[in-house]
N, C-alpha and C. Protein backbone atom coordinates (compact mmCIF):
# COMPACT_ATOMS: atom_id res chain seq x y z
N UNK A 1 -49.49 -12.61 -38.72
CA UNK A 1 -49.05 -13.20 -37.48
C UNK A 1 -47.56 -12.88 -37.25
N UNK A 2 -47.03 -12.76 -36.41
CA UNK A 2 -45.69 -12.43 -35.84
C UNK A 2 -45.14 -13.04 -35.44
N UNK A 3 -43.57 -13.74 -35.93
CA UNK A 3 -42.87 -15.09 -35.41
C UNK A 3 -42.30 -15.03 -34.47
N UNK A 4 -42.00 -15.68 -33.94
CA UNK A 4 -41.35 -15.99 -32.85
C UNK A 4 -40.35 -15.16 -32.61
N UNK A 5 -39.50 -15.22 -33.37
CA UNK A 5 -38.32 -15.04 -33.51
C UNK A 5 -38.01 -13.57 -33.40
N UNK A 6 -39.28 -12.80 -33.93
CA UNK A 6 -39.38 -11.23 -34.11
C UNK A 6 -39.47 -11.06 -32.76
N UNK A 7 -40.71 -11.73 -31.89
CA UNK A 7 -40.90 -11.48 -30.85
C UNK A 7 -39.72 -11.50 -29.71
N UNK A 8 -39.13 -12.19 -29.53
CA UNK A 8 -37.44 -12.51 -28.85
C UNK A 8 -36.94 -11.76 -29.30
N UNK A 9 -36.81 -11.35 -30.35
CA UNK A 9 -35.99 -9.78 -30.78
C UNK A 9 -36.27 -8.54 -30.48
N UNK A 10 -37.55 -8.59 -30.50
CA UNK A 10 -38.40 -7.05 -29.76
C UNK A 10 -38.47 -6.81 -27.97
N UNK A 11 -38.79 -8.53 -27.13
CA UNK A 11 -38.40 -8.13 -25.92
C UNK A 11 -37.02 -8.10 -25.36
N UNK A 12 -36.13 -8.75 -26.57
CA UNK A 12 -34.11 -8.47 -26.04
C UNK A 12 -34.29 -6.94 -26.15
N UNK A 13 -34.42 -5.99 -27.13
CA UNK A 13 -34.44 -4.58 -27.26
C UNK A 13 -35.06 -3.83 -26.45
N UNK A 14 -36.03 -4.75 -25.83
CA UNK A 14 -36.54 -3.78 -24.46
C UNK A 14 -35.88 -3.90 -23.38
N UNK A 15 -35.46 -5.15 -23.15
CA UNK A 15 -35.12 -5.36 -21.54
C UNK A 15 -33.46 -5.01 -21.65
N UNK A 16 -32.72 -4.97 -23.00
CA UNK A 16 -31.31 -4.62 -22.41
C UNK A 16 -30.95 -3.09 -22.20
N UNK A 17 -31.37 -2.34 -21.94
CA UNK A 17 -31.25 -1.03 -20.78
C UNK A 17 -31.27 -1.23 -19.68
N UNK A 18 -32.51 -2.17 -19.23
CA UNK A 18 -32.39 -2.74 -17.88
C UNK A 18 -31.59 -3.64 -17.40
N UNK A 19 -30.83 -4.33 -18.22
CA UNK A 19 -30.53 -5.58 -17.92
C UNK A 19 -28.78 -5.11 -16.73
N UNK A 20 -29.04 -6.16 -15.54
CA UNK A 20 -27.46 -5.73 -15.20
C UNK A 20 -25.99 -5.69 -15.76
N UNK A 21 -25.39 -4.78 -15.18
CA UNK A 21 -23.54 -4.75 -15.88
C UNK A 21 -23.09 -5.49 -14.66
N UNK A 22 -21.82 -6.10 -14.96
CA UNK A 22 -21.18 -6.83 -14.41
C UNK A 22 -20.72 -6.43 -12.60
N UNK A 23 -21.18 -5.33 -12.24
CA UNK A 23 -21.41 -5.51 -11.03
C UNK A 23 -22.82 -5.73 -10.32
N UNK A 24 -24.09 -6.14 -11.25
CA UNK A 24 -25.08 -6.74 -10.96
C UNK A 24 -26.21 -5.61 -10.56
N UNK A 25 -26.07 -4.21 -10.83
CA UNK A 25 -26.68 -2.83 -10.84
C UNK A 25 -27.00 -2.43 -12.30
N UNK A 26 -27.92 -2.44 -12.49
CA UNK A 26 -28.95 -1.69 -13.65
C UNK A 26 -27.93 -0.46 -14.11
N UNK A 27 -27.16 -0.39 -15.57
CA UNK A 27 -26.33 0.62 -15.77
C UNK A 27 -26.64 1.96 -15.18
N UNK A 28 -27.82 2.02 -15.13
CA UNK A 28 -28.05 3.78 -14.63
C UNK A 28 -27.80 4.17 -13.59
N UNK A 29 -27.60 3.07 -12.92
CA UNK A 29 -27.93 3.12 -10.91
C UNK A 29 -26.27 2.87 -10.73
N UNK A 30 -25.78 2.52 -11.79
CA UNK A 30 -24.18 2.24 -11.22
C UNK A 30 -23.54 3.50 -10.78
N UNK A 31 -22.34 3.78 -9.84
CA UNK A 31 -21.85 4.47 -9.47
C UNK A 31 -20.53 4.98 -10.55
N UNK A 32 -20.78 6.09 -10.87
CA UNK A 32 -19.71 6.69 -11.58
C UNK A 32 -19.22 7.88 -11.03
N UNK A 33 -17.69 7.27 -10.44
CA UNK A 33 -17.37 8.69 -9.47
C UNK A 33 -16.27 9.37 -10.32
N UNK A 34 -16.06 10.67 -10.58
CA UNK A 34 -15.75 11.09 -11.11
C UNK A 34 -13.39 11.25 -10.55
N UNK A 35 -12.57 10.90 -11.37
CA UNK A 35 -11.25 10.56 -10.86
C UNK A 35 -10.85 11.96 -10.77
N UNK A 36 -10.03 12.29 -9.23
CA UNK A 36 -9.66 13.55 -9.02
C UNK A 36 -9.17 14.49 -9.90
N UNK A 37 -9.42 15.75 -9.80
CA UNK A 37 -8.28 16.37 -11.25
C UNK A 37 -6.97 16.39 -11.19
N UNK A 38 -6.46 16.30 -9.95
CA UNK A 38 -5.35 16.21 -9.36
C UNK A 38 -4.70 15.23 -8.77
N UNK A 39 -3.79 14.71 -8.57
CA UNK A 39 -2.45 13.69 -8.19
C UNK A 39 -3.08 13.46 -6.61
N UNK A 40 -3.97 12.82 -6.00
CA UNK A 40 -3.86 13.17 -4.70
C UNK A 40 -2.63 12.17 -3.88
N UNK A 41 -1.93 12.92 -2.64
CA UNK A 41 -1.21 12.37 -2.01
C UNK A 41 -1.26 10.95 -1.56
N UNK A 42 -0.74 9.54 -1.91
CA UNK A 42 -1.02 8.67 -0.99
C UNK A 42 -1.26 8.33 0.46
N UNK A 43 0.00 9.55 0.86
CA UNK A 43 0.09 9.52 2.21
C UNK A 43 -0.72 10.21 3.22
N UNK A 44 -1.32 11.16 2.82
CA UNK A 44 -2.30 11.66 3.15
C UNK A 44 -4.07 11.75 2.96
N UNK A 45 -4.03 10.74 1.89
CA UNK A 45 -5.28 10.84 1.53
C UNK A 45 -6.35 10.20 2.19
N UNK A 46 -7.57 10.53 2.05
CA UNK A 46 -8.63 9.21 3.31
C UNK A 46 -9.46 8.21 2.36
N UNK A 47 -10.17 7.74 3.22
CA UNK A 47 -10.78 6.74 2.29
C UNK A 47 -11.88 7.16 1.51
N UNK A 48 -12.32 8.13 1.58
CA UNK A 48 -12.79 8.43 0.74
C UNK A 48 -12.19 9.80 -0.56
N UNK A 49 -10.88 9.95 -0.35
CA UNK A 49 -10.23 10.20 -1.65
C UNK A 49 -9.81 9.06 -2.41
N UNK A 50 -9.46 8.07 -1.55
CA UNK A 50 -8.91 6.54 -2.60
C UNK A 50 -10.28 6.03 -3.08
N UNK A 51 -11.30 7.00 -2.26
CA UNK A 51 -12.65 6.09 -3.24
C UNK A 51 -13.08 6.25 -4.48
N UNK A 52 -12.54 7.63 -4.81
CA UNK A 52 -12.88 8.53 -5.92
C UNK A 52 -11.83 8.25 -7.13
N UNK A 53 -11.39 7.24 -6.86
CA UNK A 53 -10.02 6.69 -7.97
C UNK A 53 -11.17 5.44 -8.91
N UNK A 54 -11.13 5.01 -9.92
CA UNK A 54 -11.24 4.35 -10.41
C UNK A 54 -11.46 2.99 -10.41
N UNK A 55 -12.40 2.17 -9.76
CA UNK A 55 -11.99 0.79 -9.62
C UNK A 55 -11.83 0.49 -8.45
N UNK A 56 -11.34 1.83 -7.25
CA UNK A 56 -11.49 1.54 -5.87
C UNK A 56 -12.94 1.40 -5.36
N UNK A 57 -13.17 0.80 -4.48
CA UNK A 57 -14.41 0.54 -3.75
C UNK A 57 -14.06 1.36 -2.53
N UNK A 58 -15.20 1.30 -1.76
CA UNK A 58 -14.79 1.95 0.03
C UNK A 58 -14.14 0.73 0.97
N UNK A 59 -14.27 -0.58 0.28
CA UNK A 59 -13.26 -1.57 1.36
C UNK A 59 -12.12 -1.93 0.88
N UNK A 60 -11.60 -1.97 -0.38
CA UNK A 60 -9.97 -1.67 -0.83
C UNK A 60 -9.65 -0.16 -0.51
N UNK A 61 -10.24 0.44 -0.44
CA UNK A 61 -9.89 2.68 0.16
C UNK A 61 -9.26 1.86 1.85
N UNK A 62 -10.23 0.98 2.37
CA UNK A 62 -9.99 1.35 3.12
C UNK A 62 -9.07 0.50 3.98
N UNK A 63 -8.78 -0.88 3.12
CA UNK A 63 -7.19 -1.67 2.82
C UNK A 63 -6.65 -1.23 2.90
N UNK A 64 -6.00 -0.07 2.02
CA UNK A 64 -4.63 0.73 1.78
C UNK A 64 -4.55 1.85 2.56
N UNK A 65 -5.82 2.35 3.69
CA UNK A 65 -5.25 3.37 4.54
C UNK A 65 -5.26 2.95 6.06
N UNK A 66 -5.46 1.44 6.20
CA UNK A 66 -5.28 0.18 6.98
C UNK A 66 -3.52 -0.05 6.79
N UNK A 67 -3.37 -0.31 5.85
CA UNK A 67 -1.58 -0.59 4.87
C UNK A 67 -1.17 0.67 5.55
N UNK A 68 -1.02 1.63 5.53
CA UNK A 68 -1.05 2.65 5.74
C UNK A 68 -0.39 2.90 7.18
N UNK A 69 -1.46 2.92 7.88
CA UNK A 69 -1.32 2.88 9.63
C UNK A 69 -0.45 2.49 10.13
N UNK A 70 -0.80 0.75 9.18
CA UNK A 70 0.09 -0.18 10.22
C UNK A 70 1.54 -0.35 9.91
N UNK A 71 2.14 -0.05 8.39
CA UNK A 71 3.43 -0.20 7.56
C UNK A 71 4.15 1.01 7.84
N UNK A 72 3.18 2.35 7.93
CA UNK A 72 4.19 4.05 7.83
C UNK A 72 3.44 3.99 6.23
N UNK A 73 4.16 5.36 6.48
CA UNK A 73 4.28 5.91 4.70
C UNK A 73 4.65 5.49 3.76
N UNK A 74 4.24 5.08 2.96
CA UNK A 74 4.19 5.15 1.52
C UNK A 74 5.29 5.54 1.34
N UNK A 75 7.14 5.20 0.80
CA UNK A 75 7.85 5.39 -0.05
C UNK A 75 7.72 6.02 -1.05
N UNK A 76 6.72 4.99 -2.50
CA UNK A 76 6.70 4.68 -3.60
C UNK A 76 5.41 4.49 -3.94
N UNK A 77 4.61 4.87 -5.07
CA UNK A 77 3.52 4.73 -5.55
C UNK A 77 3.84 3.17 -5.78
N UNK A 78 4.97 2.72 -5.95
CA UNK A 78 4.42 1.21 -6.19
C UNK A 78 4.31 0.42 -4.96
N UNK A 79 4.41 1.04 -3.84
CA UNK A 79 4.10 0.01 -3.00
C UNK A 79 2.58 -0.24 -2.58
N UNK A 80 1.88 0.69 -3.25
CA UNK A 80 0.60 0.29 -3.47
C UNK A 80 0.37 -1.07 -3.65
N UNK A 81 1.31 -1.81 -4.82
CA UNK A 81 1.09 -3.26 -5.44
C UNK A 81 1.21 -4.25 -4.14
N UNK A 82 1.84 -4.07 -2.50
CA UNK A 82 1.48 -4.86 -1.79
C UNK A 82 0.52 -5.36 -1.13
N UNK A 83 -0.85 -4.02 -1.70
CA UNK A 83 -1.99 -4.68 -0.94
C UNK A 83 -2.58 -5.24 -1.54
N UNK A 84 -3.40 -6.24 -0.80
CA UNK A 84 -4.63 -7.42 -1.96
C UNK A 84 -5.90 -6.51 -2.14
N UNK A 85 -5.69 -6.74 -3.30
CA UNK A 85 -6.89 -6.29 -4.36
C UNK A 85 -6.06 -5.55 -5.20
N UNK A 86 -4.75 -4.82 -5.15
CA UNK A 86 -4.37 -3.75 -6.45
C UNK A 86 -3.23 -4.83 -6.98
N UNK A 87 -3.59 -5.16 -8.06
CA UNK A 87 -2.36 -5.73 -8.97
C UNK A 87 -1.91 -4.87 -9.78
N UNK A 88 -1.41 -5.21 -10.68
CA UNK A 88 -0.02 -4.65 -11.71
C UNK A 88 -1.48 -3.76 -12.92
N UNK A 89 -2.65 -4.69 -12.87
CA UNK A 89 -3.42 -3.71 -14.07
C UNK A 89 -3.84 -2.92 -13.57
N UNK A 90 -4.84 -3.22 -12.03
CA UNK A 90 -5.40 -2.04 -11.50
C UNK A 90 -4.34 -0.49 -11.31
N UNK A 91 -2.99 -0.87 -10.82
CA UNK A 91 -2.34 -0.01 -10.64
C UNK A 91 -2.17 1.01 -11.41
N UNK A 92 -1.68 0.20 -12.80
CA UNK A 92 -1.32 1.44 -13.84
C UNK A 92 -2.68 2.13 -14.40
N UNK A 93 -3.73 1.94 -13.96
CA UNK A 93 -5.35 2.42 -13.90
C UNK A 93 -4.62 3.66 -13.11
N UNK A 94 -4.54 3.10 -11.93
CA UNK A 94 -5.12 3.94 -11.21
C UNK A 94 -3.32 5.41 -11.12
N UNK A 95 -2.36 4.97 -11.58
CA UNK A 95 -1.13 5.61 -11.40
C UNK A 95 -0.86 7.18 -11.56
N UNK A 96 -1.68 7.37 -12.04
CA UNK A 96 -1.74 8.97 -12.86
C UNK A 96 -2.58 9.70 -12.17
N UNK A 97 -3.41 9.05 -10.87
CA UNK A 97 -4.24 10.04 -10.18
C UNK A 97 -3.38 9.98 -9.12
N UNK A 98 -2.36 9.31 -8.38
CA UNK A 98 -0.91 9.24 -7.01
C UNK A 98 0.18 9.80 -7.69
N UNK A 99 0.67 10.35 -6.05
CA UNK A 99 1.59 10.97 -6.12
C UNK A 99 2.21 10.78 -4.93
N UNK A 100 3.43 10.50 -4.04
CA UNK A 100 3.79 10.44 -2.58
C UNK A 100 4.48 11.93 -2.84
N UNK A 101 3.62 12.60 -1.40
CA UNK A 101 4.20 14.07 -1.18
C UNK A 101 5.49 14.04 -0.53
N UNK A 102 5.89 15.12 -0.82
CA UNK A 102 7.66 15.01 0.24
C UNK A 102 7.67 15.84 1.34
N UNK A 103 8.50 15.53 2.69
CA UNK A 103 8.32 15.92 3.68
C UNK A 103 8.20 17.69 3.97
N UNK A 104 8.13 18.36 3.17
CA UNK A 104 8.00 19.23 3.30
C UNK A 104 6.49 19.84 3.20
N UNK A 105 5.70 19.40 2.95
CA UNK A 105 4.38 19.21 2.31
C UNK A 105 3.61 18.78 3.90
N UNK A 106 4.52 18.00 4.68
CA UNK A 106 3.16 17.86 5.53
C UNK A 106 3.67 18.57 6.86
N UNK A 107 4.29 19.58 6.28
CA UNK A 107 4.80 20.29 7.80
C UNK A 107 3.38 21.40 7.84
């Protein structure tokens, strides 16, 4: 006969492949977008280059090219940190894929 206990152990080992990750999608089905190879421009980039960053979604992409419009250009990669949703951890995530181009660049 087979205890209990085996049994709860044999269906945890089945069902955790399936089971959801913390954005509530079956690991396989989650979205893994791959982070640019390159620095892309803040100031130029669209929402769907800020989508391809790490941790961005398509409605923070599309916060910061909202920030964007309505503020001017981007200075400073850190002024990223004024919009809601990028704090101080997401940032340094995401720091190494930005770059603000210089005016010569968007002539």
């Amino acid at each position: 006969m087979i205890s209990s206990g085996f049994l709860a152990l044999a269906l945890c080992a089945i069902a955790a492949p399936l089971a959801p990750g913390p954005e509530g999608l079956p690991k396989e089905t989650r979205r893994t977008a791959e982070a640019p190879a390159t620095a892309i421009d803040i100031n130029r980039a669209t929402v769907e280059d800020f989508s391809k960053l790490p941790g961005i979604g398509p409605k923070l992409a599309q916060r910061i090219v909202a920030f964007r419009e309505k503020h001017g250009p981007f200075r400073r990669v850190e002024d990223l940190l004024a919009i809601r949703g990028i704090g101080h951890k997401k940032w340094k995530k995401i720091r190494p894929y930005l770059r603000v181009g210089t005016d010569s660049e968007a002539r």
